[in-house]
N, C-alpha and C. Protein backbone atom coordinates (compact mmCIF):
# COMPACT_ATOMS: atom_id res chain seq x y z
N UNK A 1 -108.48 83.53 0.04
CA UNK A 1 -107.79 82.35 -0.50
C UNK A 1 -106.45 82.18 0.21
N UNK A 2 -106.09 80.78 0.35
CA UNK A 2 -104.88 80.57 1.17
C UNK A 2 -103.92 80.99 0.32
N UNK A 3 -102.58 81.10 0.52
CA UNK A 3 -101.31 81.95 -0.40
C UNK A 3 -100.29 81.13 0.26
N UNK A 4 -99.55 80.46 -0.83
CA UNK A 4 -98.10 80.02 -0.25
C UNK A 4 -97.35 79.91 -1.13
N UNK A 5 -95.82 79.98 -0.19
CA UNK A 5 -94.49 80.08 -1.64
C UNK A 5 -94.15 78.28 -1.66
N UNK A 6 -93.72 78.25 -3.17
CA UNK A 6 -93.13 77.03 -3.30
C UNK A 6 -92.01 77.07 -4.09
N UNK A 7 -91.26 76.63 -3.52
CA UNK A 7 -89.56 76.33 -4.06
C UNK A 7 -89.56 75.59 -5.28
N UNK A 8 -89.36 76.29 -6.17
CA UNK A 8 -89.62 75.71 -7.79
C UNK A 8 -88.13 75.72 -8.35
N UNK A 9 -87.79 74.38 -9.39
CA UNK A 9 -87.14 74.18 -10.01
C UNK A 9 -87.07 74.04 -11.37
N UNK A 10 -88.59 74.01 -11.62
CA UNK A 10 -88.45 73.45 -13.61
C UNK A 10 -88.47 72.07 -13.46
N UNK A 11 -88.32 71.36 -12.18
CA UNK A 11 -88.49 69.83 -12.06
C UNK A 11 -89.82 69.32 -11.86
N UNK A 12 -89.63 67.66 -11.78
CA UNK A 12 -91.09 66.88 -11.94
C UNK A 12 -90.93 67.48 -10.39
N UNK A 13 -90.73 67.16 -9.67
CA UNK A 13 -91.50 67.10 -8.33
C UNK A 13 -91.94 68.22 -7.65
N UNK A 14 -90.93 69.78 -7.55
CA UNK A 14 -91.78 71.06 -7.30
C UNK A 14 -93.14 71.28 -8.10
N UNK A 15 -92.91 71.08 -9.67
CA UNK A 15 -93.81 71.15 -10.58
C UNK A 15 -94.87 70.58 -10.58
N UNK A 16 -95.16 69.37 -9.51
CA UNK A 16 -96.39 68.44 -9.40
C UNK A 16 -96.92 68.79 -7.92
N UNK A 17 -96.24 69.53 -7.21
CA UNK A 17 -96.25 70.42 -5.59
C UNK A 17 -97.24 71.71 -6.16
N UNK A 18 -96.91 72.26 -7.02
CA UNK A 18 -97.70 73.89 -7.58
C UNK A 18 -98.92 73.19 -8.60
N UNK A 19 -99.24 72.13 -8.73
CA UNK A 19 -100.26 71.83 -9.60
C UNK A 19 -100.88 71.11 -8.24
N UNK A 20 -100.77 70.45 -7.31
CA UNK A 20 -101.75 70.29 -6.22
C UNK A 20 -101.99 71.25 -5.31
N UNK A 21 -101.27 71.96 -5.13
CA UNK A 21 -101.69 73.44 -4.60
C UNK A 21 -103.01 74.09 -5.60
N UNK A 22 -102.47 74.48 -6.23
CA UNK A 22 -103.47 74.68 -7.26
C UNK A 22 -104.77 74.05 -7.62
N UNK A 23 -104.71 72.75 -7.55
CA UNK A 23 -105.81 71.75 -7.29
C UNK A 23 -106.78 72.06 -6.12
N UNK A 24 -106.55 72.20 -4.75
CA UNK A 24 -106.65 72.88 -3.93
C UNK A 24 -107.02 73.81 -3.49
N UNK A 25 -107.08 75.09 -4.26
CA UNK A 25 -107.40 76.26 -4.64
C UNK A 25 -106.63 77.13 -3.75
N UNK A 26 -105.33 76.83 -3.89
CA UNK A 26 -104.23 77.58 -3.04
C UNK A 26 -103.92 78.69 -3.86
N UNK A 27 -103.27 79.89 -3.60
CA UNK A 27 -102.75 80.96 -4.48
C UNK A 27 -101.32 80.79 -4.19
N UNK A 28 -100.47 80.51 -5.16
CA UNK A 28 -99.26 79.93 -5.54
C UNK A 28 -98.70 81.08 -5.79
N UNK A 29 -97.00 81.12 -5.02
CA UNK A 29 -95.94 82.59 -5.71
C UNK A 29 -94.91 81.46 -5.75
N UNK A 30 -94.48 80.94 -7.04
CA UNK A 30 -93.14 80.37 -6.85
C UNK A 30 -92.33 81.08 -6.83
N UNK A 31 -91.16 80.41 -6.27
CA UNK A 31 -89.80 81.53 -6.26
C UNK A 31 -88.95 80.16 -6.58
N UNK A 32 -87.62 80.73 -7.36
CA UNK A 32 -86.44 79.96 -8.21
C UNK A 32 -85.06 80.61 -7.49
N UNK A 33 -84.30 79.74 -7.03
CA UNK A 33 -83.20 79.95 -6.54
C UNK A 33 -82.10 79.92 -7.71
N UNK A 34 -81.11 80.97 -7.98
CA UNK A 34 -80.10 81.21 -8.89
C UNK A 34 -78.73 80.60 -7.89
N UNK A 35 -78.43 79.72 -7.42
CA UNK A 35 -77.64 79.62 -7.06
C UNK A 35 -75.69 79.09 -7.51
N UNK A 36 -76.31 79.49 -8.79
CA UNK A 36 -74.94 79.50 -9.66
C UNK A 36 -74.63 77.99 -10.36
N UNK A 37 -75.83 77.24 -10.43
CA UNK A 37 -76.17 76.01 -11.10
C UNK A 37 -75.93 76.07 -12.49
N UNK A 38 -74.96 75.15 -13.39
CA UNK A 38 -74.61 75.11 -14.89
C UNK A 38 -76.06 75.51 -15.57
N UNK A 39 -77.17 75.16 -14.90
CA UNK A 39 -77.86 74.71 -15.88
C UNK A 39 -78.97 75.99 -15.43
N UNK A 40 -79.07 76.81 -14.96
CA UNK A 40 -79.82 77.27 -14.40
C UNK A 40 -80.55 78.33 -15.77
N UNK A 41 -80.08 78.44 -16.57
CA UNK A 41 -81.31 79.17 -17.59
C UNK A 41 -82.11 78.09 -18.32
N UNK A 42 -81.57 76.61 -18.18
CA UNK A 42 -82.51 75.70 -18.92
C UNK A 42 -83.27 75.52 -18.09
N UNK A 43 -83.16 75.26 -16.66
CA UNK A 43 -84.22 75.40 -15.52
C UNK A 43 -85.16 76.24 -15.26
N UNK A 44 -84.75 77.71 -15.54
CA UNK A 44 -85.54 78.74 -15.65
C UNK A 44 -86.58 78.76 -16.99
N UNK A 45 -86.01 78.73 -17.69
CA UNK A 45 -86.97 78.28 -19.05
C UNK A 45 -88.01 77.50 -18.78
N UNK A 46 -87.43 75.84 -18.52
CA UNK A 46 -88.36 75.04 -18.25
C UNK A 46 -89.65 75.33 -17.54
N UNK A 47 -89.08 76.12 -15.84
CA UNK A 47 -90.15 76.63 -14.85
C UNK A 47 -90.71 77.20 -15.61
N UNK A 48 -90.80 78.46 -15.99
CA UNK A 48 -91.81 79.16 -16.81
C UNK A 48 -92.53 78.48 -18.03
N UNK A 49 -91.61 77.57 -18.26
CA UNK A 49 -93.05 76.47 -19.33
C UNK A 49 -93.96 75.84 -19.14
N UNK A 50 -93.91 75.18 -17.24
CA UNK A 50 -94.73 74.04 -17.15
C UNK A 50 -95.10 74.91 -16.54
N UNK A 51 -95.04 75.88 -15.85
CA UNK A 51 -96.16 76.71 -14.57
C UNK A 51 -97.57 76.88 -15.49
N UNK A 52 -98.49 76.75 -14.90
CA UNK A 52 -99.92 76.61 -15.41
C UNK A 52 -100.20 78.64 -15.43
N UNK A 53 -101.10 78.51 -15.95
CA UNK A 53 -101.49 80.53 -16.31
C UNK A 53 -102.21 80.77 -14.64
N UNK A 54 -103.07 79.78 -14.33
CA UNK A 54 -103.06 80.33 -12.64
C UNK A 54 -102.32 80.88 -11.96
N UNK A 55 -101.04 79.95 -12.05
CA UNK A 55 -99.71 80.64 -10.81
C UNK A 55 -99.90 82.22 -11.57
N UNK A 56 -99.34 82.27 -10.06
CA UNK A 56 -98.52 83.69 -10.04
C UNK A 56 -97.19 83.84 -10.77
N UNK A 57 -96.58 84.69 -11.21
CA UNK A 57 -95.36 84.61 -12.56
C UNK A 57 -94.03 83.75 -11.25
N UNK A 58 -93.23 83.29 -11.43
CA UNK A 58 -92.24 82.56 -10.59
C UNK A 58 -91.01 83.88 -10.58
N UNK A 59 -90.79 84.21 -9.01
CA UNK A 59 -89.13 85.14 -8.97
C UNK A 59 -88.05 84.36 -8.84
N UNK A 60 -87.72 85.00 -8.97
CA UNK A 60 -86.54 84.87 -9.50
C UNK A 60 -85.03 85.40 -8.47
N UNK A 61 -84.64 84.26 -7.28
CA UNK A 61 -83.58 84.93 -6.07
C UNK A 61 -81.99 84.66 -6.56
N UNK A 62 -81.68 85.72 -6.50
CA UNK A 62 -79.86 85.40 -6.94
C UNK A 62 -79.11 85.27 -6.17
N UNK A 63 -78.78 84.04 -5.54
CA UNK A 63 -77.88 83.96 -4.20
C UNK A 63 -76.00 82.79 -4.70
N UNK A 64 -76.12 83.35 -6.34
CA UNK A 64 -75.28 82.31 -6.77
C UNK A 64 -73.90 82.70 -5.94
N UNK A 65 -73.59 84.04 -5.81
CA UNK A 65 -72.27 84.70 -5.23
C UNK A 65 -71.62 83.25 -4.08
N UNK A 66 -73.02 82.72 -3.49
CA UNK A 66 -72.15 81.93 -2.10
C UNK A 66 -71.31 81.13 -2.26
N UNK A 67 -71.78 80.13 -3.44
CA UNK A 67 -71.14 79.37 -3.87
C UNK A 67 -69.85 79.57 -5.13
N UNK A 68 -69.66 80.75 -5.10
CA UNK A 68 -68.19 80.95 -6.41
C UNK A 68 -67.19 80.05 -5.87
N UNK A 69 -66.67 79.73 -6.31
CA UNK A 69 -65.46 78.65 -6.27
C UNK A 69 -65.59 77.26 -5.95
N UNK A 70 -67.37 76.79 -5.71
CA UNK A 70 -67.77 75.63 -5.57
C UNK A 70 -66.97 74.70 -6.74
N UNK A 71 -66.53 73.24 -6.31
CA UNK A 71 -65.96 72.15 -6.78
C UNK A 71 -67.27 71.55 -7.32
N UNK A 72 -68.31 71.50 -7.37
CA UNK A 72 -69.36 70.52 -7.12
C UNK A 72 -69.85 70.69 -8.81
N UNK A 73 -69.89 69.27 -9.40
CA UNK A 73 -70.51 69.24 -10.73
C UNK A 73 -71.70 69.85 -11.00
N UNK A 74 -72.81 70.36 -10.04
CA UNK A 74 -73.83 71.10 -10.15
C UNK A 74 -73.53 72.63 -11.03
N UNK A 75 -72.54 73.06 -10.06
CA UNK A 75 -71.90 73.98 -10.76
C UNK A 75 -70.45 74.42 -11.81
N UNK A 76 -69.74 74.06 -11.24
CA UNK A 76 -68.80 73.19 -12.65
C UNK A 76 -69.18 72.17 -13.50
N UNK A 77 -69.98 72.62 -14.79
CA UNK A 77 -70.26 71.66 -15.20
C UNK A 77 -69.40 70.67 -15.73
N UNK A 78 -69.48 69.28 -16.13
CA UNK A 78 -68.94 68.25 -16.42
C UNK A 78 -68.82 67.86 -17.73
N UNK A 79 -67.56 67.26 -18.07
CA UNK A 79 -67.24 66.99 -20.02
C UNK A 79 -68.13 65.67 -19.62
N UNK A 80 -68.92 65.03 -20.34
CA UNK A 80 -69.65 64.22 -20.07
C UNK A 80 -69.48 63.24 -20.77
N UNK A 81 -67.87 63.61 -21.75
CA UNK A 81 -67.71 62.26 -22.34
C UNK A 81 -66.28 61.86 -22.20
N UNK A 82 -65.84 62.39 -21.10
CA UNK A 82 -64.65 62.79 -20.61
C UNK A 82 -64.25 62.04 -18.86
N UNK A 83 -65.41 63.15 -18.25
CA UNK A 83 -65.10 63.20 -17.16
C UNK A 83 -65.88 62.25 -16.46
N UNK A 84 -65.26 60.81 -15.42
CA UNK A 84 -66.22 60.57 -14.54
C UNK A 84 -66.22 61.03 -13.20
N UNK A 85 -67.64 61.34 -13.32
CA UNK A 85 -68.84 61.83 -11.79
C UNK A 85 -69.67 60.59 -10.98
N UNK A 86 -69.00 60.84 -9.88
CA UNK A 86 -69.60 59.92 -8.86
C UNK A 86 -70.59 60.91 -7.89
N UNK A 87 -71.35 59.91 -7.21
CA UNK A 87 -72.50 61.14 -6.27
C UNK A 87 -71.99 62.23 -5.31
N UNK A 88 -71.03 62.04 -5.09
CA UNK A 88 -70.36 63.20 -3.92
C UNK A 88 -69.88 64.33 -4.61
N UNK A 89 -69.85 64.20 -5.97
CA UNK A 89 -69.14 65.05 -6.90
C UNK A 89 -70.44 66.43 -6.88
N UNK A 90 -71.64 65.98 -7.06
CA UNK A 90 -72.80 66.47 -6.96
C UNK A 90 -73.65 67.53 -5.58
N UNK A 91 -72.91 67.30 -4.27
CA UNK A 91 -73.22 67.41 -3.42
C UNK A 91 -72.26 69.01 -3.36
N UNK A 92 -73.43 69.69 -2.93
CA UNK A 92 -73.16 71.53 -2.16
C UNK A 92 -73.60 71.67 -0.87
N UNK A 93 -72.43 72.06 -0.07
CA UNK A 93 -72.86 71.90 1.54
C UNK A 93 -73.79 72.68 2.00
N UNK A 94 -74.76 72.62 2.84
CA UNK A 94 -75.76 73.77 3.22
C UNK A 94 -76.56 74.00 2.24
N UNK A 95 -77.19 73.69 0.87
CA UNK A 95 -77.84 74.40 -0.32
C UNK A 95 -79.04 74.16 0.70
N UNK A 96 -79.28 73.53 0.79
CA UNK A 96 -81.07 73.22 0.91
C UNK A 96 -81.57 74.08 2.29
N UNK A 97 -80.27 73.57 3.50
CA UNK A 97 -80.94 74.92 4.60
C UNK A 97 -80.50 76.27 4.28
N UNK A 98 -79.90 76.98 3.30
CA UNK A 98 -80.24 78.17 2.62
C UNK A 98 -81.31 78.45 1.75
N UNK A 99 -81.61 77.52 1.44
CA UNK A 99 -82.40 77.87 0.99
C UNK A 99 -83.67 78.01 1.45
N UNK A 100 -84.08 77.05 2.59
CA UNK A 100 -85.05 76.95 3.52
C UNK A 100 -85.55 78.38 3.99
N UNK A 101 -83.75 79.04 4.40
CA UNK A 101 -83.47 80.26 5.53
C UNK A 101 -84.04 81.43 4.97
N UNK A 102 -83.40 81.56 3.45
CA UNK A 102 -84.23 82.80 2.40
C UNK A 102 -85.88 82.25 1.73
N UNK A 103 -86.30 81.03 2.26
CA UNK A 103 -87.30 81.30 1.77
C UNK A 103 -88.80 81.55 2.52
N UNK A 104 -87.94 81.53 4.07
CA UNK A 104 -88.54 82.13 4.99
C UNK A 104 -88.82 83.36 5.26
N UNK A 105 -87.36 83.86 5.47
CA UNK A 105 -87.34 85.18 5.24
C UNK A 105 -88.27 86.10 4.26
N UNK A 106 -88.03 85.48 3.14
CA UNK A 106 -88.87 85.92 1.60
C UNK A 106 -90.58 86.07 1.74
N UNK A 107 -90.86 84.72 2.54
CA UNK A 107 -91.96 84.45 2.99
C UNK A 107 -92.75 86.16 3.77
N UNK A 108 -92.24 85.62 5.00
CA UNK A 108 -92.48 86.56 6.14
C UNK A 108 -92.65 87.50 5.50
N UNK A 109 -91.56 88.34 5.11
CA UNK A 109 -91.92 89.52 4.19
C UNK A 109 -92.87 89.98 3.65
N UNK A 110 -92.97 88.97 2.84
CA UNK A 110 -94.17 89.91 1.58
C UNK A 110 -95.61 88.71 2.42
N UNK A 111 -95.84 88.60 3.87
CA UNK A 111 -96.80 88.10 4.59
C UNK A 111 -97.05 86.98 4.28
N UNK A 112 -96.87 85.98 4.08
CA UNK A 112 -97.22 84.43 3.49
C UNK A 112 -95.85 83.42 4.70
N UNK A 113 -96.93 82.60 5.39
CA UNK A 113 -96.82 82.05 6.06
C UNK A 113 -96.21 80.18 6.03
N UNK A 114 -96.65 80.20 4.67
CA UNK A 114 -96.76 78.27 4.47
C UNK A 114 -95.60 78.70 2.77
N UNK A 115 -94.83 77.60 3.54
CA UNK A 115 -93.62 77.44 2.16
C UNK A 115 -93.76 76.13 1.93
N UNK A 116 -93.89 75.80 0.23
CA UNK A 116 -94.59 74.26 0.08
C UNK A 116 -92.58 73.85 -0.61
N UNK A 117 -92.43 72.69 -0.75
CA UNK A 117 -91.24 72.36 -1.51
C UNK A 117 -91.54 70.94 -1.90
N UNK A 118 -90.71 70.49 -3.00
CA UNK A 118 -91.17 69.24 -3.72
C UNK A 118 -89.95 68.16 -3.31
N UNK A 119 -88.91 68.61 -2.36
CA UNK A 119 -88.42 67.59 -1.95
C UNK A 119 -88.97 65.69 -1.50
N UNK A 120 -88.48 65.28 -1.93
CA UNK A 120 -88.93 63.70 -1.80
C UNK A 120 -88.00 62.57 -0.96
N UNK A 121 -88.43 61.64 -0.52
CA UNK A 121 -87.01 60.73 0.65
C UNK A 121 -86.17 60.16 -0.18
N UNK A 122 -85.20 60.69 -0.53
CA UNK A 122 -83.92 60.37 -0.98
C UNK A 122 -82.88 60.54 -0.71
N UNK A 123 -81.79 59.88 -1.17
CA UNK A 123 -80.42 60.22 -0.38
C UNK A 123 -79.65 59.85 -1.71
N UNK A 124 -79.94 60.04 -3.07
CA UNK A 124 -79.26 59.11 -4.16
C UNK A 124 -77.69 60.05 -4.55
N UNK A 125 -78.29 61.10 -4.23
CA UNK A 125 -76.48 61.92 -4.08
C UNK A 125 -76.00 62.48 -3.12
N UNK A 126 -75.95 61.65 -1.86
CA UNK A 126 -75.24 61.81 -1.01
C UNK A 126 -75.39 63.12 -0.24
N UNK A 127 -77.19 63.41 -0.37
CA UNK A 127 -77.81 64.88 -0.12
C UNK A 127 -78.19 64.50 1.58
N UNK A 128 -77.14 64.80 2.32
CA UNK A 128 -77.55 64.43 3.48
C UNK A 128 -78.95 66.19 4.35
N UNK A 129 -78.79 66.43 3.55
CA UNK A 129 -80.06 67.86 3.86
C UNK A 129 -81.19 67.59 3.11
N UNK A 130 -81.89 66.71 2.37
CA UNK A 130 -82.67 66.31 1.62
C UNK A 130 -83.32 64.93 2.45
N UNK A 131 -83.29 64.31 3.62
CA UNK A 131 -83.60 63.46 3.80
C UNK A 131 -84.55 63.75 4.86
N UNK A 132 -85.92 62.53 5.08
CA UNK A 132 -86.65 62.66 5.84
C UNK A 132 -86.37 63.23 7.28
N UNK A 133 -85.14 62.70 7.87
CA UNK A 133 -84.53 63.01 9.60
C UNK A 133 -84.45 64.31 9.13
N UNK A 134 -83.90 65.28 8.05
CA UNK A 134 -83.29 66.51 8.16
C UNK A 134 -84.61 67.31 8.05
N UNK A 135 -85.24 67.10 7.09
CA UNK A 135 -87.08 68.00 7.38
C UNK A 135 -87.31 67.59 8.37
N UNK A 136 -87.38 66.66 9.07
CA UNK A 136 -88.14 66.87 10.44
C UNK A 136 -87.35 67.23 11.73
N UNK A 137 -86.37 67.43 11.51
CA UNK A 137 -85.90 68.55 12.43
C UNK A 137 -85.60 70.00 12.38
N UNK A 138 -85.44 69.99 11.03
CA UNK A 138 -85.90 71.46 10.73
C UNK A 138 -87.33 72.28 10.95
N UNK A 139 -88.38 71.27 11.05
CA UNK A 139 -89.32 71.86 11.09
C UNK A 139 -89.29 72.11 12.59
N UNK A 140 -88.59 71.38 13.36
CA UNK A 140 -88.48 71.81 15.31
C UNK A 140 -87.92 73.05 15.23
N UNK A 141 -86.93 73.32 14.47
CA UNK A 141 -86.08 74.59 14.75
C UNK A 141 -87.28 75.41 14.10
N UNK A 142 -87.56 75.61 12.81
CA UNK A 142 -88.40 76.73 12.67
C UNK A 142 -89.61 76.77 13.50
N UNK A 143 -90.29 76.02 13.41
CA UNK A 143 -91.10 76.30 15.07
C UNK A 143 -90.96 77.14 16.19
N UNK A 144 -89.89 77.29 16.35
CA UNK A 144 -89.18 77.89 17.52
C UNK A 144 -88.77 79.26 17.02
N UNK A 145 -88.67 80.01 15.83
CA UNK A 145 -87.69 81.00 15.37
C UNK A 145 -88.60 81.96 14.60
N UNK A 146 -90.22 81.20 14.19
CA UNK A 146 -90.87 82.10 13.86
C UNK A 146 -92.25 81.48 13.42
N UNK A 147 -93.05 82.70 12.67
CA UNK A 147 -94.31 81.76 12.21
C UNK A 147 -94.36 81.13 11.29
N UNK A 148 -93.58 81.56 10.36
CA UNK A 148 -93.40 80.64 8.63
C UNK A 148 -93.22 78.83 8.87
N UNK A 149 -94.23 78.83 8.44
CA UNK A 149 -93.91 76.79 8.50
C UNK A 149 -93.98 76.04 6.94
N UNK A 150 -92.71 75.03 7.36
CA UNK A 150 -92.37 74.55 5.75
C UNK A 150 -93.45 72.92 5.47
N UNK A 151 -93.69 72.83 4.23
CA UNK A 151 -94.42 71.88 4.23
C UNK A 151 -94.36 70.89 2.68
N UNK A 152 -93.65 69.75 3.19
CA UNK A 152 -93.12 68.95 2.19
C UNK A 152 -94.00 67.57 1.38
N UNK A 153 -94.73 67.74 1.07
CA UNK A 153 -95.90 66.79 0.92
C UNK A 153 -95.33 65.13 0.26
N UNK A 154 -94.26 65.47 -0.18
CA UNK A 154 -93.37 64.18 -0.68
C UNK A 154 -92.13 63.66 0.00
N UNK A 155 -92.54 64.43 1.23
CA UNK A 155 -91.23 63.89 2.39
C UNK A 155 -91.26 62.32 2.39
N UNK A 156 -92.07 61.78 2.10
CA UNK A 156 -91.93 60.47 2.33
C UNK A 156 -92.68 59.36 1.21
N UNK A 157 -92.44 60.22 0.05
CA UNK A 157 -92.99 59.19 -0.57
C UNK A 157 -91.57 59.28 -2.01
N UNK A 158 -91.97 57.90 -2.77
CA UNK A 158 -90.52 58.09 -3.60
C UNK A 158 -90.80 58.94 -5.07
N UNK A 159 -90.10 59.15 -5.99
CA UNK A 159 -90.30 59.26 -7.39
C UNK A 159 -91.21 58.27 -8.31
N UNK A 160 -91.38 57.48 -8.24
CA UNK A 160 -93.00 56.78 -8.71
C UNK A 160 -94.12 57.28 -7.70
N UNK A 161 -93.59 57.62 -6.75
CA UNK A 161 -95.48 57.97 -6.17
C UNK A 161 -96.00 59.26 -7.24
N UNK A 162 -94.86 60.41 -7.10
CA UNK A 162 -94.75 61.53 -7.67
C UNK A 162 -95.12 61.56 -9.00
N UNK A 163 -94.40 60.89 -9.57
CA UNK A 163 -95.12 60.89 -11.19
C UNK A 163 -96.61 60.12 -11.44
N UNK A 164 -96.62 59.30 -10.54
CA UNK A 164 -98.33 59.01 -10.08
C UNK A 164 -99.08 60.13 -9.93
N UNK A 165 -98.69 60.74 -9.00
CA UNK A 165 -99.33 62.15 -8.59
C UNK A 165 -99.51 63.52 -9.74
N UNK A 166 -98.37 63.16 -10.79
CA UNK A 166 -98.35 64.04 -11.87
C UNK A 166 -98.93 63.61 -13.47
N UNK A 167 -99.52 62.26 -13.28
CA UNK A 167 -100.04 61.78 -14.59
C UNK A 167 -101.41 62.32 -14.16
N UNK A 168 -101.96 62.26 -12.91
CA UNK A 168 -103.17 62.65 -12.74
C UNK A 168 -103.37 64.45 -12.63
N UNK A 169 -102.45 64.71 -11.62
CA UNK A 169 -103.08 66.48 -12.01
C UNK A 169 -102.41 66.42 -13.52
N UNK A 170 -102.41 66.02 -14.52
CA UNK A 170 -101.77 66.50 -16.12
C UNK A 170 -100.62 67.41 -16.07
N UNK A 171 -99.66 66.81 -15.26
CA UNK A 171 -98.29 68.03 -15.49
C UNK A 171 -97.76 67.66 -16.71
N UNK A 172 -97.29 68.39 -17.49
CA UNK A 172 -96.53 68.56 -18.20
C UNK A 172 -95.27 67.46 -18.13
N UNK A 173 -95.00 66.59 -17.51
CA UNK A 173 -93.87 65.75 -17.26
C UNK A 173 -92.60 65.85 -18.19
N UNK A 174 -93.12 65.60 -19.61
CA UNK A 174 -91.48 65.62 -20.33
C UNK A 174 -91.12 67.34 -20.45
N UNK A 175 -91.97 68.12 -20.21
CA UNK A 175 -91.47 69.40 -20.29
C UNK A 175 -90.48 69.49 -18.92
N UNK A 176 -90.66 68.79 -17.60
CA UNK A 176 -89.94 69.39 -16.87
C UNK A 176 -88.24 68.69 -16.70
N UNK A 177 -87.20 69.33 -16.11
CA UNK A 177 -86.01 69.47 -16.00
C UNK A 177 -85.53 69.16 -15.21
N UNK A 178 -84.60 68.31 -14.96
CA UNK A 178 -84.32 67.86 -13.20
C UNK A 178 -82.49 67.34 -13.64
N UNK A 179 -82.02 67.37 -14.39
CA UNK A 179 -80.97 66.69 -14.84
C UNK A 179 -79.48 67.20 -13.94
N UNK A 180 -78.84 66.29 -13.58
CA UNK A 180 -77.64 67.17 -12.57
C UNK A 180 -76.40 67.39 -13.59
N UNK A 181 -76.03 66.92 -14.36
CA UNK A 181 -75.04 66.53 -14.96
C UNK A 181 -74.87 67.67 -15.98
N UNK A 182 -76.11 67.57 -17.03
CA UNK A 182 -76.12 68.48 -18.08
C UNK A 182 -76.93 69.85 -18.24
N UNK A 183 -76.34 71.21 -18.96
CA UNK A 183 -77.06 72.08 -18.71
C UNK A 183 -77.79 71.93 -20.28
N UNK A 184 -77.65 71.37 -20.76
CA UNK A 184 -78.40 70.93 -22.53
C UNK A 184 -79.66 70.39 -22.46
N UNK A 185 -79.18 69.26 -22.14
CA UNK A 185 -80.04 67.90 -22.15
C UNK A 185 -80.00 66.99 -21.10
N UNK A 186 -81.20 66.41 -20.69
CA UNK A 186 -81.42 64.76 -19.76
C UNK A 186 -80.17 64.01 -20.17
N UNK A 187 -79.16 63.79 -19.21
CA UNK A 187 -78.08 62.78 -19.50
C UNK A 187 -78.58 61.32 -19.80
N UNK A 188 -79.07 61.17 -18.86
CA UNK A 188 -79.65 59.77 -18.67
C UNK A 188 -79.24 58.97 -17.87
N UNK A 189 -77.83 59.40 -17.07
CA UNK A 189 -77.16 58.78 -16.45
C UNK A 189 -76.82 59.82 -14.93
N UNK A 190 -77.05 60.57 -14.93
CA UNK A 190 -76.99 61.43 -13.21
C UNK A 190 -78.59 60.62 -12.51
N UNK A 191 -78.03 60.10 -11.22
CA UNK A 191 -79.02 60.04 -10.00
C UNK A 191 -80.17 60.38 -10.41
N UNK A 192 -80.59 62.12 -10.74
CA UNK A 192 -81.89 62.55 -11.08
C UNK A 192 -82.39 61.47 -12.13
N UNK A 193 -81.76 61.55 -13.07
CA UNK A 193 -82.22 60.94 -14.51
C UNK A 193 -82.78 59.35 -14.24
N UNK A 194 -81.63 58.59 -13.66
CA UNK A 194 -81.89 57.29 -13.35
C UNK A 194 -82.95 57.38 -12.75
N UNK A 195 -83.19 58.12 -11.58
CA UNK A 195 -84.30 57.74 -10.80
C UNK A 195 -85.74 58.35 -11.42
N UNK A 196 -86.16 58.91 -12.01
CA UNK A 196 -86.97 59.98 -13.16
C UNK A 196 -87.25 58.64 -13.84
N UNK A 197 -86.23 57.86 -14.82
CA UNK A 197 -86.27 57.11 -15.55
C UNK A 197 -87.04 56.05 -15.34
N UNK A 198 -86.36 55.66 -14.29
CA UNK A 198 -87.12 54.23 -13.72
C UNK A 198 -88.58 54.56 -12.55
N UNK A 199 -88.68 55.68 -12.51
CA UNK A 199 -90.51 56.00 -11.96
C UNK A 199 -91.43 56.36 -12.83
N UNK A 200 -90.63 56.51 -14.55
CA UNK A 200 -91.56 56.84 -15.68
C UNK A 200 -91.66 55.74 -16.36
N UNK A 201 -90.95 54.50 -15.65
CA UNK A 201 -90.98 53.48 -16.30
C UNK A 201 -92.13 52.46 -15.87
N UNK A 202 -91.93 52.48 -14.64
CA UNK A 202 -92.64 51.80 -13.83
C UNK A 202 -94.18 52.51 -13.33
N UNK A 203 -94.55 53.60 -14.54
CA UNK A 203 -95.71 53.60 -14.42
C UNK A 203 -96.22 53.37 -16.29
N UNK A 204 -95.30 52.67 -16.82
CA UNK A 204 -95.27 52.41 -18.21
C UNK A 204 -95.51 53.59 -18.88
């Protein structure tokens, strides 16, 4: 059976990445990045709620140390009835090609070759490492640096394709977590939420 890692969050879109794998008859190891995120035990929770009994149990990487003294509302969380947050407020430099870097590494290691991630073409917080140009040049550099190859199946499609894609494999949808703002609850008002909102809308 094929075996690959996927970069899991407790969100709709990794979470609908490990249920088509699975569909597939892929053997799934998620792994969860601790990277010192407000919210990161409601995320962790979540992941372990919607993962189906197939997967493999999800690890768990602690790389929060890099970011101590980060400014960024991800990790300072925000008075939310207080404070206004604009999209740059949201933005951590490098998260995503670290995370790429350890989940290669992670890969290689324990022999597994194909790293799946639920990234999608967006740019709604100013995530200039999240966008279609930046996966596809990353995938030139890893090419070149080793055998592990990354593979983004929603590089190019938006948040309504995705929840399309997740009414049909039966994900769990309101179980999963994607919220930037709050480590409680869905604000309703961070980027994630808006855009979540209006692709759960627009499939009525």
């Amino acid at each position: 059976m094929k075996k690959a890692i996927v970069l899991t969050s407790g969100g709709l879109d990794s979470t609908t990445v490990v249920y088509q794998l699975l569909e597939d008859k892929v053997d799934v190891y998620p792994i969860f990045f601790d990277y010192g995120q407000h919210c990161v035990e409601m995320e962790w929770a979540r992941l372990n709620e919607v993962l189906p009994k197939e997967c493999n149990p999800p690890e768990r990487l602690n790389i929060s140390s890099i970011f101590n003294g980060s400014k960024s509302r991800l990790i300072d969380e925000a008075n939310l009835w207080e404070d206004d947050i604009v999209d740059e407020d949201l933005y951590i430099p490098y998260r995503t090609m670290l995370f790429f870097a350890a989940a290669a590494a992670r890969a290689q290691t324990i022999g597994i070759l194909d790293v799946f991630t639920g990234f999608i073409n967006s740019n709604h917080a100013k995530e200039i490492d999240c966008t279609s140009e930046f996966m596809n040049k990353l995938d030139g550099l890893t090419e070149s640096i080793g055998p592990v190859r990354f593979h983004s199946p929603f590089r190019f499609s938006s948040k309504s394709d995705v929840a399309e894609s997740a009414v049909k494999l039966k994900v769990p949808i309101g179980r999963t977590y994607s919220c930037q703002a709050s480590s409680n609850f869905p604000c309703g008002a961070c980027p994630n939420c808006v855009e979540r909102l209006n692709a759960l809308e627009k499939l009525n």
